[in-house]
C-alpha atoms as a PDB file:
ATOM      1  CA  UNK A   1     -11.978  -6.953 -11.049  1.00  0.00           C
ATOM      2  CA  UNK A   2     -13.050  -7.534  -7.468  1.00  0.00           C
ATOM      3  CA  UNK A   3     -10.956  -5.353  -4.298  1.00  0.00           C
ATOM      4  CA  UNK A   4      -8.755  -8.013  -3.781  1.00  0.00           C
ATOM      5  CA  UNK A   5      -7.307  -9.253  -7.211  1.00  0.00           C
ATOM      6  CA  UNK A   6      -6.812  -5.216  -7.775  1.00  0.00           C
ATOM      7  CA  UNK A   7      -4.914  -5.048  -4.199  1.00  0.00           C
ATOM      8  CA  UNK A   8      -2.487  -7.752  -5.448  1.00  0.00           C
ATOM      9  CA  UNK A   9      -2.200  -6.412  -9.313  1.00  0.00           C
ATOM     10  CA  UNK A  10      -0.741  -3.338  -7.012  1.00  0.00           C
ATOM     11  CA  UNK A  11       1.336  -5.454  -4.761  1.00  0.00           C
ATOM     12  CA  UNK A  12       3.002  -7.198  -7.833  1.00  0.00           C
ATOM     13  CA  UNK A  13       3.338  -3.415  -9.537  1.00  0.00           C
ATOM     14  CA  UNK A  14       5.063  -2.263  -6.189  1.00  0.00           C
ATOM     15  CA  UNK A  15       7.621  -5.030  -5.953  1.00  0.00           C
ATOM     16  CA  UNK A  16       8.340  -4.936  -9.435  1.00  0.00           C
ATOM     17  CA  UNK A  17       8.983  -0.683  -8.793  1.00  0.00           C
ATOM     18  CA  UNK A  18      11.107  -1.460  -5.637  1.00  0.00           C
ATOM     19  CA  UNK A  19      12.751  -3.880  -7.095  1.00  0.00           C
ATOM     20  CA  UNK A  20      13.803  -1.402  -9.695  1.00  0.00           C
ATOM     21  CA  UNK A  21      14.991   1.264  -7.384  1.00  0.00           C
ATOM     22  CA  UNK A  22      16.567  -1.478  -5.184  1.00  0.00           C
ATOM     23  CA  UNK A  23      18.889  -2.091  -8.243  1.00  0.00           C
ATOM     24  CA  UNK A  24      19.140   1.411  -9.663  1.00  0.00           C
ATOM     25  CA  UNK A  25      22.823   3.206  -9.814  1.00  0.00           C
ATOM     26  CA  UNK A  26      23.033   5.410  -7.330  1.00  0.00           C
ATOM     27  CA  UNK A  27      22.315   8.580  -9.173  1.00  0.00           C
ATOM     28  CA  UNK A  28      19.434   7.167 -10.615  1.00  0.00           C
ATOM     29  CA  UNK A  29      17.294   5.524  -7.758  1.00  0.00           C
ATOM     30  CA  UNK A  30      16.247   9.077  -6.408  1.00  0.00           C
ATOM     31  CA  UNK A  31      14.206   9.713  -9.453  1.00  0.00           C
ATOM     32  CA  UNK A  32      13.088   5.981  -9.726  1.00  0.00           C
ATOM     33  CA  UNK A  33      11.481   6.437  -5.898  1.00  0.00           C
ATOM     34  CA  UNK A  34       9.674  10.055  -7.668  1.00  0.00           C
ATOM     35  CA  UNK A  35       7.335   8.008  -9.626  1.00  0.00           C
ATOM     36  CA  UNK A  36       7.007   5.315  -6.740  1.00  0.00           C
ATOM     37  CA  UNK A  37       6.326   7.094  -3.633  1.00  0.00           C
ATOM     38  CA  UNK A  38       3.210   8.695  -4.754  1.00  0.00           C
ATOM     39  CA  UNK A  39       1.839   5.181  -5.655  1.00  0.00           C
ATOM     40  CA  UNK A  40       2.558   3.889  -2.624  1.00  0.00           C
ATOM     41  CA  UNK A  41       0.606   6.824  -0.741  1.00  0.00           C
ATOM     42  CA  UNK A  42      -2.554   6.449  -3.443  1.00  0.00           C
ATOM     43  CA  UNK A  43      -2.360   3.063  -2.726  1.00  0.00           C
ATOM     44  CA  UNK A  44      -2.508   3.358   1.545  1.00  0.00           C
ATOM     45  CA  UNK A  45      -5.119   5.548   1.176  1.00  0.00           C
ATOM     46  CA  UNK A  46      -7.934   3.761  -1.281  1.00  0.00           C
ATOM     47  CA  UNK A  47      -6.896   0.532   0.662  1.00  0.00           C
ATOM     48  CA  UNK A  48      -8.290   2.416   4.017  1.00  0.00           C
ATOM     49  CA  UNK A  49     -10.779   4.219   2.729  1.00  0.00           C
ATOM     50  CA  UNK A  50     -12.797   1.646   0.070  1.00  0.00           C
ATOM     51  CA  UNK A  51     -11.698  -1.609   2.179  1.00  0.00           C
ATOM     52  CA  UNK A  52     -10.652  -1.456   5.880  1.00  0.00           C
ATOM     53  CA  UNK A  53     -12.732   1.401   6.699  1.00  0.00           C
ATOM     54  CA  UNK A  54     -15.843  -0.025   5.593  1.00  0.00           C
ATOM     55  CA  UNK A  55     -14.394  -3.151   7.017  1.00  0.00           C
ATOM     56  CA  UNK A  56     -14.089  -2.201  10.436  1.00  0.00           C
ATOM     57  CA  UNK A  57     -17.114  -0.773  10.657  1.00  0.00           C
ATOM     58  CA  UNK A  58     -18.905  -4.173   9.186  1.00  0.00           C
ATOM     59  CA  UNK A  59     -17.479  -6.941   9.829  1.00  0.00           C
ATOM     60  CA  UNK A  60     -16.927  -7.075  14.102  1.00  0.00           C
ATOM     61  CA  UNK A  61     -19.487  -9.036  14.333  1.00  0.00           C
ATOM     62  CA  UNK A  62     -18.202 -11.873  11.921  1.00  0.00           C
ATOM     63  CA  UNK A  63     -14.182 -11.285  12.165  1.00  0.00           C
ATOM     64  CA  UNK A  64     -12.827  -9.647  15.451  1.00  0.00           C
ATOM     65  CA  UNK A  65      -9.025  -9.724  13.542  1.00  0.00           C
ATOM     66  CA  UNK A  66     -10.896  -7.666  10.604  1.00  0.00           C
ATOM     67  CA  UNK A  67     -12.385  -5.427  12.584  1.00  0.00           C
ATOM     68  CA  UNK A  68      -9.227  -4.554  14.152  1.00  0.00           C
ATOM     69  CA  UNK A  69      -7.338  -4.673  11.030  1.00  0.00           C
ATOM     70  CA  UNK A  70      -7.496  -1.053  10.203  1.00  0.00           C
ATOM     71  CA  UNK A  71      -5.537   0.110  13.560  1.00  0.00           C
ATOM     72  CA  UNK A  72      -2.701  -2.013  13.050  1.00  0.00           C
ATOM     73  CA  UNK A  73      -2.791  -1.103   9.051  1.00  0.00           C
ATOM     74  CA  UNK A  74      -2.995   2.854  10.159  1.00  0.00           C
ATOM     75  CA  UNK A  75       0.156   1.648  12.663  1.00  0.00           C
ATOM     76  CA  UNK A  76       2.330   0.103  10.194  1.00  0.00           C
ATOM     77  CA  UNK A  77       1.638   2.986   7.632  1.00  0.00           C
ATOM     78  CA  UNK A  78       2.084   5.647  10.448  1.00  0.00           C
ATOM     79  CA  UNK A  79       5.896   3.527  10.660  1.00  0.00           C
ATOM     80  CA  UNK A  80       6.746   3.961   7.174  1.00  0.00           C
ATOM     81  CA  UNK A  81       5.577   7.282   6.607  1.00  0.00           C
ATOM     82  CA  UNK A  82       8.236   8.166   9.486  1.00  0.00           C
ATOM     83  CA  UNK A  83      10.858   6.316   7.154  1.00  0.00           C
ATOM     84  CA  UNK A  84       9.961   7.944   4.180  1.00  0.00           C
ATOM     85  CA  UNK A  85      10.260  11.290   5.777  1.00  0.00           C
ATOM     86  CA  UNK A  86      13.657  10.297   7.242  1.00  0.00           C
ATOM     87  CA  UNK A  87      14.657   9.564   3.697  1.00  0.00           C
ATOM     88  CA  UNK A  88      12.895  12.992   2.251  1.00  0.00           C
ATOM     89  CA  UNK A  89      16.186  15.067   4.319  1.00  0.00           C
ATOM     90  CA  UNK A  90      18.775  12.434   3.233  1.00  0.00           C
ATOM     91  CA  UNK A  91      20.590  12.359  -0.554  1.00  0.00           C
ATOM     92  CA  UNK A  92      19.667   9.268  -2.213  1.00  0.00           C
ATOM     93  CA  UNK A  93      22.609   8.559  -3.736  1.00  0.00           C
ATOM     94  CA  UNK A  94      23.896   8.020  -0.325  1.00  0.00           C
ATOM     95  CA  UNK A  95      24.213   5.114   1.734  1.00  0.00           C
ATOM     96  CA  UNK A  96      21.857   6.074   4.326  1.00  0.00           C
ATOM     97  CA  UNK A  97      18.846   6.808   2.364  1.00  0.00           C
ATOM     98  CA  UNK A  98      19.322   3.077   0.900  1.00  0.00           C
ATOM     99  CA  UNK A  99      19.209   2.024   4.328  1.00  0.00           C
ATOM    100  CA  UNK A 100      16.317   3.813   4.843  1.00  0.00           C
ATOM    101  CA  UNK A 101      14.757   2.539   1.338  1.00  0.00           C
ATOM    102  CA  UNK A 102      15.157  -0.902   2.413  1.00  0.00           C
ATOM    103  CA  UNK A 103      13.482  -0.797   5.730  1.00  0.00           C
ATOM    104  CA  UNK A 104      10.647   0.576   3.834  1.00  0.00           C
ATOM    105  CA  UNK A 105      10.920  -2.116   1.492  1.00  0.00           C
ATOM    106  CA  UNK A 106      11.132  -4.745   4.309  1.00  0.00           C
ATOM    107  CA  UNK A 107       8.160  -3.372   6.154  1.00  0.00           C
ATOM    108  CA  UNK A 108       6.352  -3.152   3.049  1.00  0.00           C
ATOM    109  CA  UNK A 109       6.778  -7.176   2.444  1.00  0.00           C
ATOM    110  CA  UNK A 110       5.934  -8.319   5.562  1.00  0.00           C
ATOM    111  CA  UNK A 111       2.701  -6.096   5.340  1.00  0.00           C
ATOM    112  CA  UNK A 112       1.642  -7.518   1.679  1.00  0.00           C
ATOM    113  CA  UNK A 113       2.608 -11.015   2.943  1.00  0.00           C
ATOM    114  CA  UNK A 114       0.268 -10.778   6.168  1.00  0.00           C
ATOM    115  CA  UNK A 115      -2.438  -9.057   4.099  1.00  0.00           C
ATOM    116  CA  UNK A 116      -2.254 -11.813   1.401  1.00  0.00           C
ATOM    117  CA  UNK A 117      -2.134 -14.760   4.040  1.00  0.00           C
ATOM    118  CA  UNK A 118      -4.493 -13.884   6.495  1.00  0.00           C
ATOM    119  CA  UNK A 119      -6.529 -10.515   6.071  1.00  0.00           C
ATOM    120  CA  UNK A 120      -7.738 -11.132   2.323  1.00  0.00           C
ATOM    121  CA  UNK A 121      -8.743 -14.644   2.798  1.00  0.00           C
ATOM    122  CA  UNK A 122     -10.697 -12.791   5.723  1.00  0.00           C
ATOM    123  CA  UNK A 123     -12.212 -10.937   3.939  1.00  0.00           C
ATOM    124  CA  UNK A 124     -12.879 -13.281   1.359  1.00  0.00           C
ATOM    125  CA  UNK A 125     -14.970 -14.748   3.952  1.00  0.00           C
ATOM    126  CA  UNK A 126     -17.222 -12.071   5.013  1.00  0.00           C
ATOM    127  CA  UNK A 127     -17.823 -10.406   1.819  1.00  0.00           C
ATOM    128  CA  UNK A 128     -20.079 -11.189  -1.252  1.00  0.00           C
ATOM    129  CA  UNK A 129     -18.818 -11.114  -5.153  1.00  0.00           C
ATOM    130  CA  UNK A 130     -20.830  -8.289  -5.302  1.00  0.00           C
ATOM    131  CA  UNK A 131     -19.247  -6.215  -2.508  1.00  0.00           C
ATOM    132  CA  UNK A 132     -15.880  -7.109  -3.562  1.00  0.00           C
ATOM    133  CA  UNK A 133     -16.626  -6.225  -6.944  1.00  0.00           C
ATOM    134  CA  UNK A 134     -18.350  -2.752  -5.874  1.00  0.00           C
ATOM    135  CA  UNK A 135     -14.695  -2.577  -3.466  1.00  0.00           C
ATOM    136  CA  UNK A 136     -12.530  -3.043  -6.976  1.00  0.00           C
ATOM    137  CA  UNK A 137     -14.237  -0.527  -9.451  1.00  0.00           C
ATOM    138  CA  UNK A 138     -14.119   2.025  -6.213  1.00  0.00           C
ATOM    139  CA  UNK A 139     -10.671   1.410  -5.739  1.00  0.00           C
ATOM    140  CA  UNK A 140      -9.514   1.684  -9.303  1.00  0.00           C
ATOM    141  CA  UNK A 141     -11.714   5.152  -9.785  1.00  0.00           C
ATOM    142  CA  UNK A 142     -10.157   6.498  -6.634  1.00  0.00           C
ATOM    143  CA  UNK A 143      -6.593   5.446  -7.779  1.00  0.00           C
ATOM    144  CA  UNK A 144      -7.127   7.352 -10.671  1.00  0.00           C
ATOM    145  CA  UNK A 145      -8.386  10.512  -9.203  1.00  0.00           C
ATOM    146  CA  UNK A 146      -5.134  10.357  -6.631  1.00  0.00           C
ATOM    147  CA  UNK A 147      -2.616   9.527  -9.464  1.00  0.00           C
ATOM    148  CA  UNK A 148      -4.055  12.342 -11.386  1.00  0.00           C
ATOM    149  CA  UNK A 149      -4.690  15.152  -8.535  1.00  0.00           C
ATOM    150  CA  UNK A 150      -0.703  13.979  -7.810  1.00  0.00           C
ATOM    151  CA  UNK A 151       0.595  14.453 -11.363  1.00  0.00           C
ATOM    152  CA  UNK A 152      -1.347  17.851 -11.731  1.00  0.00           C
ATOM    153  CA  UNK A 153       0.631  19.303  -8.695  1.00  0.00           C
END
């Protein structure tokens, strides 16, 4: 599976999860957002490190938008970090923390849309099978180390 079929496979697993939690009674959606939350970090964090790093290092010279890409990622995860840490000191049965959980939800959209639209047809462009290929078995490896190293804790 090449980087960017495995990026979406987690975008459709992430909506599916919010969705759930989105839904959930209230005395229920705290332990629904448990099992999410560390996917979504694992998730931030192979993105940067086994596509948009490499990305903005290679391809300025072919895509100025991808070689910028990473700042504006690291900005928008930098914003919902700050949300999820508002919601970390709030009960989530409360109306508040749903608040919270759907501004998270709301950024998260509008980051998978733009990334689907316009960055991974980008990047379509710029890299080979093979490197896209290489990108997907890194990021699945890495996902599992993360997922693993989190459950362990």
């Amino acid at each position: 599976m090449d980087a960017i079929q495995f990026l979406k496979q987690e975008h459709e697993k992430a909506k599916a999860a919010f969705a759930k939690v989105l839904k959930a009674a209230p005395e229920t959606r705290g332990q629904l957002w448990t099992k999410l939350q560390p996917e979504l970090e694992a998730h931030e964090q192979i993105e940067d490190t086994c596509v948009y790093e490499p990305l903005s290092r290679d391809a300025g010279k072919r895509d100025s938008k991808l070689a910028d890409w990473r700042k504006t990622h690291q900005n928008e995860v930098t914003k919902v970090e700050g949300l999820i840490k508002e919601m970390g000191k709030l009960d989530p049965e409360d109306a508040s923390w749903l608040t919270k959980l759907k501004a998270v939800h709301a950024s998260l959209e509008s980051h998978i849309r733009e990334e689907e639209q316009d960055i991974f047809p980008r990047i379509s462009k710029v890299c080979d099978e093979k490197q896209l290929k290489q990108a997907g078995t890194e990021l699945k490896e890495m996902k599992a180390k993360k997922l693993k190293l989190t459950t362990v804790r």
